[in-house]
C-alpha atoms as a PDB file:
ATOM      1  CA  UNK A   1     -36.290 -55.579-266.998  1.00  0.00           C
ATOM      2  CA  UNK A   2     -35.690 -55.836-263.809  1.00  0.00           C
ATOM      3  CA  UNK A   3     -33.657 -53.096-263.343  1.00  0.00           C
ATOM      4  CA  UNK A   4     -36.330 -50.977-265.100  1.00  0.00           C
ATOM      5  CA  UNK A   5     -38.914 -52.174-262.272  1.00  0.00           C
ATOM      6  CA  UNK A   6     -37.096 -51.058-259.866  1.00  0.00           C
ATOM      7  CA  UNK A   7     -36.409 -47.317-261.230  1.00  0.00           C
ATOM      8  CA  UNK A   8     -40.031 -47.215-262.159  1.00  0.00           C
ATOM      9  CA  UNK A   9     -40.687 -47.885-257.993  1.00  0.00           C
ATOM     10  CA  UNK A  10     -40.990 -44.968-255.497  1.00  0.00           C
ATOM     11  CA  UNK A  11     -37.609 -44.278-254.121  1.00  0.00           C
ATOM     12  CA  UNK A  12     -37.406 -43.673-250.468  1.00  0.00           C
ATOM     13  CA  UNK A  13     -36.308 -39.851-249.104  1.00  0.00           C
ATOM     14  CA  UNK A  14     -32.974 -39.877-247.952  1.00  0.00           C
ATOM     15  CA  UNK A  15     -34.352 -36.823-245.502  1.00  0.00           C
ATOM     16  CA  UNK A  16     -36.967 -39.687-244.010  1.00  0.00           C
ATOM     17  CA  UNK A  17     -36.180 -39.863-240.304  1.00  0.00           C
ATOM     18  CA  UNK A  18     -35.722 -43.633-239.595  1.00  0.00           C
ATOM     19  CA  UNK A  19     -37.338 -42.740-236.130  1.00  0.00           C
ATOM     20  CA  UNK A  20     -37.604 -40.354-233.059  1.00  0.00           C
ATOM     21  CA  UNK A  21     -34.398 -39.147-231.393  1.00  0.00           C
ATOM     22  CA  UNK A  22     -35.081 -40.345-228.264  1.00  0.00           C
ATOM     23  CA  UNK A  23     -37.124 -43.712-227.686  1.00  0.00           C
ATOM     24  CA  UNK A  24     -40.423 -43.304-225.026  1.00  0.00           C
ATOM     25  CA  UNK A  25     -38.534 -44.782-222.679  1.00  0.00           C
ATOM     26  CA  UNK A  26     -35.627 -42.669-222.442  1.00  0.00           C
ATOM     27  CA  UNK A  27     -37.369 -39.159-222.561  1.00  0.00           C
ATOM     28  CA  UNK A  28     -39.843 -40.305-219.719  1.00  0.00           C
ATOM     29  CA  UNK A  29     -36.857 -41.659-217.524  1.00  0.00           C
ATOM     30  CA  UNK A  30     -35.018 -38.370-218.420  1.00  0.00           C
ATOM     31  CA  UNK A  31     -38.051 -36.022-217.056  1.00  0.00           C
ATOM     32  CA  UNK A  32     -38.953 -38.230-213.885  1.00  0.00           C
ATOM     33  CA  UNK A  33     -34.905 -38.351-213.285  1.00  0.00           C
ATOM     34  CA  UNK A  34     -34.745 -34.716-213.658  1.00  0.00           C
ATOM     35  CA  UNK A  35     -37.547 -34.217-210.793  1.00  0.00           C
ATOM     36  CA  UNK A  36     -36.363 -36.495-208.588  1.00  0.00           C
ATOM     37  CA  UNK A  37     -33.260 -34.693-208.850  1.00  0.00           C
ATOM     38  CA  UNK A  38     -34.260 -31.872-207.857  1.00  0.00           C
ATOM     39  CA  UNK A  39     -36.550 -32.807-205.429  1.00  0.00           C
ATOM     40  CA  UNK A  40     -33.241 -34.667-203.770  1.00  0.00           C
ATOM     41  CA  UNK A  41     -30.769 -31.379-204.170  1.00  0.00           C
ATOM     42  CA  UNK A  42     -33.203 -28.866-202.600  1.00  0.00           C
ATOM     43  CA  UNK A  43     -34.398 -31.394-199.703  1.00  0.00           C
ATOM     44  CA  UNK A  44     -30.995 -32.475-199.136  1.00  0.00           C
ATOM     45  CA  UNK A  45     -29.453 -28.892-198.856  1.00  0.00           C
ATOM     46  CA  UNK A  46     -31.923 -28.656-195.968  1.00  0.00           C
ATOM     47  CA  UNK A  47     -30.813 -31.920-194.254  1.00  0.00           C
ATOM     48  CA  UNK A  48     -27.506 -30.490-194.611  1.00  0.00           C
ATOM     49  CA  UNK A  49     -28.335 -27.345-192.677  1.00  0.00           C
ATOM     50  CA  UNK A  50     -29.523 -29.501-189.783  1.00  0.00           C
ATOM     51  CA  UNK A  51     -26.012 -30.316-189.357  1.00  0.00           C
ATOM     52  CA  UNK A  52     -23.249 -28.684-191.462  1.00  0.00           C
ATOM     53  CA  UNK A  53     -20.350 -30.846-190.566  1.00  0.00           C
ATOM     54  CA  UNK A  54     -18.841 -33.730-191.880  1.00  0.00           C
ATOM     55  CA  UNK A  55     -16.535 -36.183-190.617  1.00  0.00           C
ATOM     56  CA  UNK A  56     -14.466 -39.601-191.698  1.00  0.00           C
ATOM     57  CA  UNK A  57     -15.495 -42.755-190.766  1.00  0.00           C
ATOM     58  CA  UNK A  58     -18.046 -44.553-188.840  1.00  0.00           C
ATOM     59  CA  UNK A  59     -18.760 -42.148-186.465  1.00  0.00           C
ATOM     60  CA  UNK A  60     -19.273 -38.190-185.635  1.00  0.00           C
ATOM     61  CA  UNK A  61     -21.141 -35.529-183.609  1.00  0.00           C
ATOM     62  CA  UNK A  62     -20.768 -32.162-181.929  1.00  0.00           C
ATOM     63  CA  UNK A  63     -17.643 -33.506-179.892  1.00  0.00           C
ATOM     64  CA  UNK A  64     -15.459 -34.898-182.136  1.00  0.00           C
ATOM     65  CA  UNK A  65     -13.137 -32.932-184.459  1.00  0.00           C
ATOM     66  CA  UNK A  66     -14.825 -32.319-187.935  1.00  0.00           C
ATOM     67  CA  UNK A  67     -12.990 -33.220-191.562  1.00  0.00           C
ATOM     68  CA  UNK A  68     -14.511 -29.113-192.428  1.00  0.00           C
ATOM     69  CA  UNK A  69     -17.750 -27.300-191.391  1.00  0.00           C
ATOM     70  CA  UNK A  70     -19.821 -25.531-194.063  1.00  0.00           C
ATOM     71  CA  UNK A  71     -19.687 -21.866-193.728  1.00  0.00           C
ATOM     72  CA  UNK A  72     -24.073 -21.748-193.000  1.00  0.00           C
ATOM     73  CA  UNK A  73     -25.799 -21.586-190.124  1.00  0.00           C
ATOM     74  CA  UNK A  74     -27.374 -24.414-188.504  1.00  0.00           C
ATOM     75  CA  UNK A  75     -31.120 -25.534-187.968  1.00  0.00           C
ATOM     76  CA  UNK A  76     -30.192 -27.103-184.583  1.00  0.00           C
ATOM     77  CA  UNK A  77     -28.926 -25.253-181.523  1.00  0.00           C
ATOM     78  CA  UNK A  78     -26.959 -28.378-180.433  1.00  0.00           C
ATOM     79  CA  UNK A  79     -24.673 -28.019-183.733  1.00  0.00           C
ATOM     80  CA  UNK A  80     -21.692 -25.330-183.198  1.00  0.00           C
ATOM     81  CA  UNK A  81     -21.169 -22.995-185.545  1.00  0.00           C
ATOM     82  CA  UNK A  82     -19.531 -19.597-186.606  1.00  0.00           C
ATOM     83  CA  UNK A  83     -23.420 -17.899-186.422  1.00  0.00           C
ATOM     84  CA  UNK A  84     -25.247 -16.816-183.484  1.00  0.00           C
ATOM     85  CA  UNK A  85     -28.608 -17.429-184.988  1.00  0.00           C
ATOM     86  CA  UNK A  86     -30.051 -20.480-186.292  1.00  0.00           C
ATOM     87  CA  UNK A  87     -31.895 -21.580-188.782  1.00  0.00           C
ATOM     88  CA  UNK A  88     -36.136 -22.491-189.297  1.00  0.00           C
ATOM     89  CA  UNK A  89     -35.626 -26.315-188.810  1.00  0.00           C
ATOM     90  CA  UNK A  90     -37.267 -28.233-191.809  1.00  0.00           C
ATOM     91  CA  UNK A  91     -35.742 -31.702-191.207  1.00  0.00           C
ATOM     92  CA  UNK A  92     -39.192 -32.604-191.384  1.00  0.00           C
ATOM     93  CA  UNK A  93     -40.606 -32.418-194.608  1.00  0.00           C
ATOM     94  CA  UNK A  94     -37.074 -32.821-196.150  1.00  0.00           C
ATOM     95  CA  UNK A  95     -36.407 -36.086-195.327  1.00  0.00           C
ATOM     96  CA  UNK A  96     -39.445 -37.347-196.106  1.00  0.00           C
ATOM     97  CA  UNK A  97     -38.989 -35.894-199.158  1.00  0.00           C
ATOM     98  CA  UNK A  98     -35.552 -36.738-199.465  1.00  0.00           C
ATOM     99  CA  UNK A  99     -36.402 -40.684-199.352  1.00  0.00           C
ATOM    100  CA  UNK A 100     -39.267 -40.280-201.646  1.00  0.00           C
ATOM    101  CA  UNK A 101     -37.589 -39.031-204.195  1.00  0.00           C
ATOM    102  CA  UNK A 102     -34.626 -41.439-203.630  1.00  0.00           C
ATOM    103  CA  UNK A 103     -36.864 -44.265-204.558  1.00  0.00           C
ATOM    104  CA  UNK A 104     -38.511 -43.189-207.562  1.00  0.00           C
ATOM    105  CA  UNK A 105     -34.821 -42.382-208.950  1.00  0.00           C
ATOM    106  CA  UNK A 106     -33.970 -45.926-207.886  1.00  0.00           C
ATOM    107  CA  UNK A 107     -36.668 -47.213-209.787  1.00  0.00           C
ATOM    108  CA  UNK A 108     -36.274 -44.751-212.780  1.00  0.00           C
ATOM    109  CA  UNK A 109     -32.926 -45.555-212.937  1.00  0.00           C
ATOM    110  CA  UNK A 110     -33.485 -49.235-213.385  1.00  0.00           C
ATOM    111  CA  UNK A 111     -36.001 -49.063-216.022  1.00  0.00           C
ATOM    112  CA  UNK A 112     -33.632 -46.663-218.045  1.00  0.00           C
ATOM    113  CA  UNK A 113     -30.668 -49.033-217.438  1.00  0.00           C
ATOM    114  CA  UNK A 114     -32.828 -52.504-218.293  1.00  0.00           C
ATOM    115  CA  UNK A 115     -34.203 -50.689-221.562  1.00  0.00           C
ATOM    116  CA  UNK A 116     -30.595 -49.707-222.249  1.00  0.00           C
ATOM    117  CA  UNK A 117     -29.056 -52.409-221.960  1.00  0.00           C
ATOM    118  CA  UNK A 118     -31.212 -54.665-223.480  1.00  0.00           C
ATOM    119  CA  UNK A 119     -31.979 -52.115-226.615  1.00  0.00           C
ATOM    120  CA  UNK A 120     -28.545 -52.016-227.683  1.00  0.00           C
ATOM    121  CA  UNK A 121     -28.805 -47.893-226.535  1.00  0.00           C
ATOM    122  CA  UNK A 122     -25.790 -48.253-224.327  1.00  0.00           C
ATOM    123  CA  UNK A 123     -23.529 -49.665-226.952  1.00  0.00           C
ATOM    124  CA  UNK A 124     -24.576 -47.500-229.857  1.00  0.00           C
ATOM    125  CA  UNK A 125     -24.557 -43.772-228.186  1.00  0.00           C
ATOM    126  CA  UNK A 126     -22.901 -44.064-224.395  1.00  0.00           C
ATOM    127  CA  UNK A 127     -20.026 -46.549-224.459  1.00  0.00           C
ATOM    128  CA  UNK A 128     -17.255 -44.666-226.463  1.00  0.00           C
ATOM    129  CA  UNK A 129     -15.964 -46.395-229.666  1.00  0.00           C
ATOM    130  CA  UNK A 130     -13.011 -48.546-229.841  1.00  0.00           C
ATOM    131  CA  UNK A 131     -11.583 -45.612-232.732  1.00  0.00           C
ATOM    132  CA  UNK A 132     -11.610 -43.126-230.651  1.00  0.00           C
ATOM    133  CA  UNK A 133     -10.149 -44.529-226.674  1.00  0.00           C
ATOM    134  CA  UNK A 134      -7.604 -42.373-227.021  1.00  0.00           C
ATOM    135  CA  UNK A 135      -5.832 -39.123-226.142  1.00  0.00           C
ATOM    136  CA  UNK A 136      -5.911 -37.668-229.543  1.00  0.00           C
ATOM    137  CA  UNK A 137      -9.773 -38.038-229.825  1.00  0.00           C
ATOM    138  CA  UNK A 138     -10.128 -36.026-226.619  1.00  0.00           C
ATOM    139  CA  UNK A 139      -8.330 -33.064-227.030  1.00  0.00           C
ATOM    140  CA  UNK A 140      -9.694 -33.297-230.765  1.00  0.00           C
ATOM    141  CA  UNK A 141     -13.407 -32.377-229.055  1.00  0.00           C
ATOM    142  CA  UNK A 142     -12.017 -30.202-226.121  1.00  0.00           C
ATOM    143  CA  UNK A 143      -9.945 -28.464-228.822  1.00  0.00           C
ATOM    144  CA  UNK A 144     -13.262 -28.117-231.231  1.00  0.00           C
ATOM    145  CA  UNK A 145     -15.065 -26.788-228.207  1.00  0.00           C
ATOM    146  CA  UNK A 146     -12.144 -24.160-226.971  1.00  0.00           C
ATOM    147  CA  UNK A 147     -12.546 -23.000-230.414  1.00  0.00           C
ATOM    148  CA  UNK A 148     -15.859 -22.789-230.579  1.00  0.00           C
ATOM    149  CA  UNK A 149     -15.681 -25.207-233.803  1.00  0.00           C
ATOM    150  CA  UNK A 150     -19.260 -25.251-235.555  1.00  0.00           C
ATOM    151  CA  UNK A 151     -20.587 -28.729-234.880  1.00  0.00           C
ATOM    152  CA  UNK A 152     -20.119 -31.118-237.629  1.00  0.00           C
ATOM    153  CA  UNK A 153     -23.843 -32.398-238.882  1.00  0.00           C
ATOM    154  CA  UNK A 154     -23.759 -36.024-237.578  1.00  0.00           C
ATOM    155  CA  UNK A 155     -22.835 -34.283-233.803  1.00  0.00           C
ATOM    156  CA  UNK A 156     -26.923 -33.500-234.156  1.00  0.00           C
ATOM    157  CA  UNK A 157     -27.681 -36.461-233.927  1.00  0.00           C
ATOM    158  CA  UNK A 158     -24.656 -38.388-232.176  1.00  0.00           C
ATOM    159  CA  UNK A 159     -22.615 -37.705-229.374  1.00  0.00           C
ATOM    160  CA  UNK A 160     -18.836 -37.406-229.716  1.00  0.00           C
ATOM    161  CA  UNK A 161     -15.883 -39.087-227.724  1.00  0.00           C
ATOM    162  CA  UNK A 162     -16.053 -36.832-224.320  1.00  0.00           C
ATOM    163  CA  UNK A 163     -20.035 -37.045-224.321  1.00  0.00           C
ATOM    164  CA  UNK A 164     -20.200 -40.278-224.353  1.00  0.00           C
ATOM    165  CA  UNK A 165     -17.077 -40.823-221.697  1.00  0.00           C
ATOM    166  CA  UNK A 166     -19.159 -38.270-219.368  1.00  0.00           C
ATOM    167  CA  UNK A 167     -22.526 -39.585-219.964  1.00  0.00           C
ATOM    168  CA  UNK A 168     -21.050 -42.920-218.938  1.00  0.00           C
ATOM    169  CA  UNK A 169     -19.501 -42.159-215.605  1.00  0.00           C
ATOM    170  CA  UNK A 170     -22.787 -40.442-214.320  1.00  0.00           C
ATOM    171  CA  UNK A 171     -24.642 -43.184-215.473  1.00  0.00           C
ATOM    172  CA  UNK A 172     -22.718 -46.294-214.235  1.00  0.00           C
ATOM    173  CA  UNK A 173     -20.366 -44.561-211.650  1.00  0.00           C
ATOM    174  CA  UNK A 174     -21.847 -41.236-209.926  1.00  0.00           C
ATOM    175  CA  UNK A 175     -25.620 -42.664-209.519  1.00  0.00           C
ATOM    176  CA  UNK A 176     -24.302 -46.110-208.305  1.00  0.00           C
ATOM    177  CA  UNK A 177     -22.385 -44.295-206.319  1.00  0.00           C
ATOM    178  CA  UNK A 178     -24.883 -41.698-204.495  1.00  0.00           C
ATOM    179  CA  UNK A 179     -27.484 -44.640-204.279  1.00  0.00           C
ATOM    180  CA  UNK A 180     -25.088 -46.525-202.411  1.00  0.00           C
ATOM    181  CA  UNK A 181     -23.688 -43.882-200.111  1.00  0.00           C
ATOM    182  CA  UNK A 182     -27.577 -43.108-199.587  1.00  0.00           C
ATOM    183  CA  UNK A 183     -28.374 -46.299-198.662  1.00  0.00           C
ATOM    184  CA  UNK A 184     -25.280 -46.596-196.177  1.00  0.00           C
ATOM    185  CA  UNK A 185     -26.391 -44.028-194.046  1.00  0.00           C
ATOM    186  CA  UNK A 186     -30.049 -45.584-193.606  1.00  0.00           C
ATOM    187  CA  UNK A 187     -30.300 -46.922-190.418  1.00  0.00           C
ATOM    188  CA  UNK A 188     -32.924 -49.484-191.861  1.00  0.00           C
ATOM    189  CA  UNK A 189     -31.197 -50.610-194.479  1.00  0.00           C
ATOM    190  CA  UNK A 190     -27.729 -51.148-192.801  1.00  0.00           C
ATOM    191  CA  UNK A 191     -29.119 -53.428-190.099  1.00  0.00           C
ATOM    192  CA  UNK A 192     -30.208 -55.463-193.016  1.00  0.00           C
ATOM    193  CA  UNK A 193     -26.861 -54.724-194.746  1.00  0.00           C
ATOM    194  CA  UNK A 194     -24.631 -53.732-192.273  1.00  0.00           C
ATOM    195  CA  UNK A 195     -21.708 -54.175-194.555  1.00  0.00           C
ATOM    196  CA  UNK A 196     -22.759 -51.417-196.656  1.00  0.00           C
ATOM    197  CA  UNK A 197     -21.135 -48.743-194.776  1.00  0.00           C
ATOM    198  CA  UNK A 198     -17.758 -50.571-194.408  1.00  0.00           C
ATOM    199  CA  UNK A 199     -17.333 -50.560-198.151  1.00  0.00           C
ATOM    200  CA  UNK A 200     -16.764 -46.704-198.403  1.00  0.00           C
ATOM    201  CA  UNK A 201     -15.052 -46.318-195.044  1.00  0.00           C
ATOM    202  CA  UNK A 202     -17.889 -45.712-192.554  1.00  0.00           C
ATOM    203  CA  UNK A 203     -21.376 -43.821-192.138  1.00  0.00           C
ATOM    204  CA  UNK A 204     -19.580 -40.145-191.747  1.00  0.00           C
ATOM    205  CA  UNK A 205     -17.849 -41.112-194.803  1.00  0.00           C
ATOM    206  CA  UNK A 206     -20.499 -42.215-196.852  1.00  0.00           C
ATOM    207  CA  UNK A 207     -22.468 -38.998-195.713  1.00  0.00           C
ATOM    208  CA  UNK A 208     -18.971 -37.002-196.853  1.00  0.00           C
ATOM    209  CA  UNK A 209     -18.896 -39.315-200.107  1.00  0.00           C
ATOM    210  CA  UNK A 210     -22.482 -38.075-201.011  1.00  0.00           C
ATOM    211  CA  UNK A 211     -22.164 -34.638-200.761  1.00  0.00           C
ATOM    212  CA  UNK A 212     -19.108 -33.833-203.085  1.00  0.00           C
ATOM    213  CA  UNK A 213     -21.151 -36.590-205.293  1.00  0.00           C
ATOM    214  CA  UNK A 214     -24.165 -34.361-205.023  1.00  0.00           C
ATOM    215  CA  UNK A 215     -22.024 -31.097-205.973  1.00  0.00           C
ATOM    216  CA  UNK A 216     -20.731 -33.286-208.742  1.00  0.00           C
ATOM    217  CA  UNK A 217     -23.742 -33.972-210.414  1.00  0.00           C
ATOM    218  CA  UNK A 218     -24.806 -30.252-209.669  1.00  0.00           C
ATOM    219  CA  UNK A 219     -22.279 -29.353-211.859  1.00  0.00           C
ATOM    220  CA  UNK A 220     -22.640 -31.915-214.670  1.00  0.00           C
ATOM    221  CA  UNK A 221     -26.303 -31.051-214.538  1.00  0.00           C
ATOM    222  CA  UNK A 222     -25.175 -26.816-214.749  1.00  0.00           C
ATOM    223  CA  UNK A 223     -22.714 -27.743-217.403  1.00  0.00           C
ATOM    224  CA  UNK A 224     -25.752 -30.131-219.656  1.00  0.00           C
ATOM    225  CA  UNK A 225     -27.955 -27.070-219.725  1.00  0.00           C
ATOM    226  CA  UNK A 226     -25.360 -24.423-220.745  1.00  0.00           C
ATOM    227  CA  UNK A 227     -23.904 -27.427-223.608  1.00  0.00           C
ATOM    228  CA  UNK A 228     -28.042 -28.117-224.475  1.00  0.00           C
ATOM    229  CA  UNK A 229     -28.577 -24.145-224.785  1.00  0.00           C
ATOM    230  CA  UNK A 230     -25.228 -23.332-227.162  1.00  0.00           C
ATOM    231  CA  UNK A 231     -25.466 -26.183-229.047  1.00  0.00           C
ATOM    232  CA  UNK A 232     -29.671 -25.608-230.314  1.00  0.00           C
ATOM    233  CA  UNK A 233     -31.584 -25.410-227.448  1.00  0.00           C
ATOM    234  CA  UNK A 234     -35.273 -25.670-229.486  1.00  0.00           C
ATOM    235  CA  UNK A 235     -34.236 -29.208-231.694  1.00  0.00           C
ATOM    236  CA  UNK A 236     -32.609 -30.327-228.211  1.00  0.00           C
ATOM    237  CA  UNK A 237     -35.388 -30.106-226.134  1.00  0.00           C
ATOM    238  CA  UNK A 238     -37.897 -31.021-229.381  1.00  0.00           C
ATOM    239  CA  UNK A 239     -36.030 -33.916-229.218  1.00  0.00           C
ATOM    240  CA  UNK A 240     -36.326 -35.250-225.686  1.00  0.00           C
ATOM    241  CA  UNK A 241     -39.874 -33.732-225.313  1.00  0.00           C
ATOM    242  CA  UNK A 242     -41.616 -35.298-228.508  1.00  0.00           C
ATOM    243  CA  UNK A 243     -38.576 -37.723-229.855  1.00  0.00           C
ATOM    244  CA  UNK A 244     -37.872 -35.280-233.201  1.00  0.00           C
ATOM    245  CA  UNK A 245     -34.861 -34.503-234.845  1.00  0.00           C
ATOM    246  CA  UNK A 246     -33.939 -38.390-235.635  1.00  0.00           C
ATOM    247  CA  UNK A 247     -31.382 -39.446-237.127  1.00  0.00           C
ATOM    248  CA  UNK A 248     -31.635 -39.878-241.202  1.00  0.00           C
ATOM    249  CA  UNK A 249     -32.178 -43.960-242.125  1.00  0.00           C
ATOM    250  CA  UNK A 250     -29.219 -45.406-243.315  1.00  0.00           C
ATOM    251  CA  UNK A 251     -31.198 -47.870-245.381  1.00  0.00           C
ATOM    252  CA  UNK A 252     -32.802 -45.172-247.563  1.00  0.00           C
ATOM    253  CA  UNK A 253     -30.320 -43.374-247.866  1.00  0.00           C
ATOM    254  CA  UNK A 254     -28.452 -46.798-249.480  1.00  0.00           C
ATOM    255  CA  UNK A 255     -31.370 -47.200-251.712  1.00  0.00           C
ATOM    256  CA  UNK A 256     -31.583 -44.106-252.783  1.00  0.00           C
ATOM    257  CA  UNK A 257     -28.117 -44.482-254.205  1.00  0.00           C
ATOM    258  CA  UNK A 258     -28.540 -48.166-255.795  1.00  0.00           C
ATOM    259  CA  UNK A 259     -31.341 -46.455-257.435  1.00  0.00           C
ATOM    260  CA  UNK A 260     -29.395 -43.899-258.891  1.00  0.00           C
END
């Protein structure tokens, strides 16, 4: 009888999304870090101008022999360089700017960390599994994506080995890393902390250390948006815009076949 009761009751969809893609808190975090980022690339590209060499250690200027010298013109006619012209200064606005938008990805960053962490998010989609630490894992995705391998259907809604290896060094080692070089070249902040510099080697190499980190996440961010376009660019961004495209409920899809 019992058995009968339970054929006779209305047996959940296996197609039933068990919820959105991406939680609130993750697509908001991923928008705001997106324009901070941006807002930090453009100003500091014009910080950069105001002085385009870089140097090792705690200290450097105009004097001293630089580690290399961007191939740009400067926005200061103190700074030597290969030009004879220089360029509109806008140190103005762009550090402002620059600081600004430092903060609020501070901030961002630690909501989407807390929410991670204590969600379970980390564990389930960015840490990579125990199965698949390994070298054969790795050049099984770099060889599926050399050969332009169609995506298997759980990759919709999961992210494989390499994702999840890259995902977690911009999350817990790049960022960390730019917000600390950041914060060792504020003058403020050091003579609070003045062994923040000394970690990395210095202020000049902080200021070196944050902008091949910068170019780093340039590229990660160029190479996200040519993966996100190739690999369904409407259901990607459906997904971090209004949380669609979930992934199918393993509990219905369990009942569905005691059921059967």
């Amino acid at each position: 009888m019992r058995a009968i009761l339970l054929r006779m009751q209305p047996q959940p969809d296996a197609r039933v999304v068990a919820g959105p893609r991406h939680g609130v808190v993750v697509r908001v975090t991923h928008w705001l870090t997106l324009v901070a980022f941006v807002a930090l690339v453009i100003s500091g590209v014009e910080i950069v101008f105001s002085h385009p060499r870089f140097y090792l250690g705690e200290t450097g200027n105009v004097n001293m022999k630089p580690l290399f010298t961007l191939p740009v013109a400067s926005s200061r006619d103190t700074v030597p360089t290969a030009y004879k012209y220089i360029l509109p200064d806008q140190n103005g606005w762009s550090r402002y700017l620059h600081f600004e938008a430092a903060w609020l990805l501070l901030f961002v960053g630690a909501v989407y960390v807390v929410s991670g962490w204590r969600s379970g998010r980390f564990r389930r989609e960015i840490v990579p599994q125990r199965s698949e630490r390994n070298w054969r894992s790795y050049w099984g995705v770099i060889g599926g994506y050399l050969r332009v391998t169609p995506r298997r259907e759980e990759s919709k809604t999961s992210y494989n080995v390499l994702q999840r290896t890259v995902y977690f060094a911009v999350i817990f080692v790049a960022f960390p890393l730019m917000i600390w070089t950041g914060l060792a070249m504020s003058p403020a902040f050091t003579a609070v902390v003045p062994w923040c510099p000394l970690i990395v080697g210095g202020r000049q190499t902080a200021r070196t250390l944050h902008f091949f980190l910068t170019w780093g996440l340039v590229l990660f961010f160029i190479t996200h948006v040519a993966m996100v376009s190739t690999s369904g660019f409407v259901a990607r961004m459906r997904g971090m815009i209004t949380g669609g495209d979930g992934a199918v409920c393993a509990d219905a899809v369990d009942a569905v076949k005691e059921g059967a």
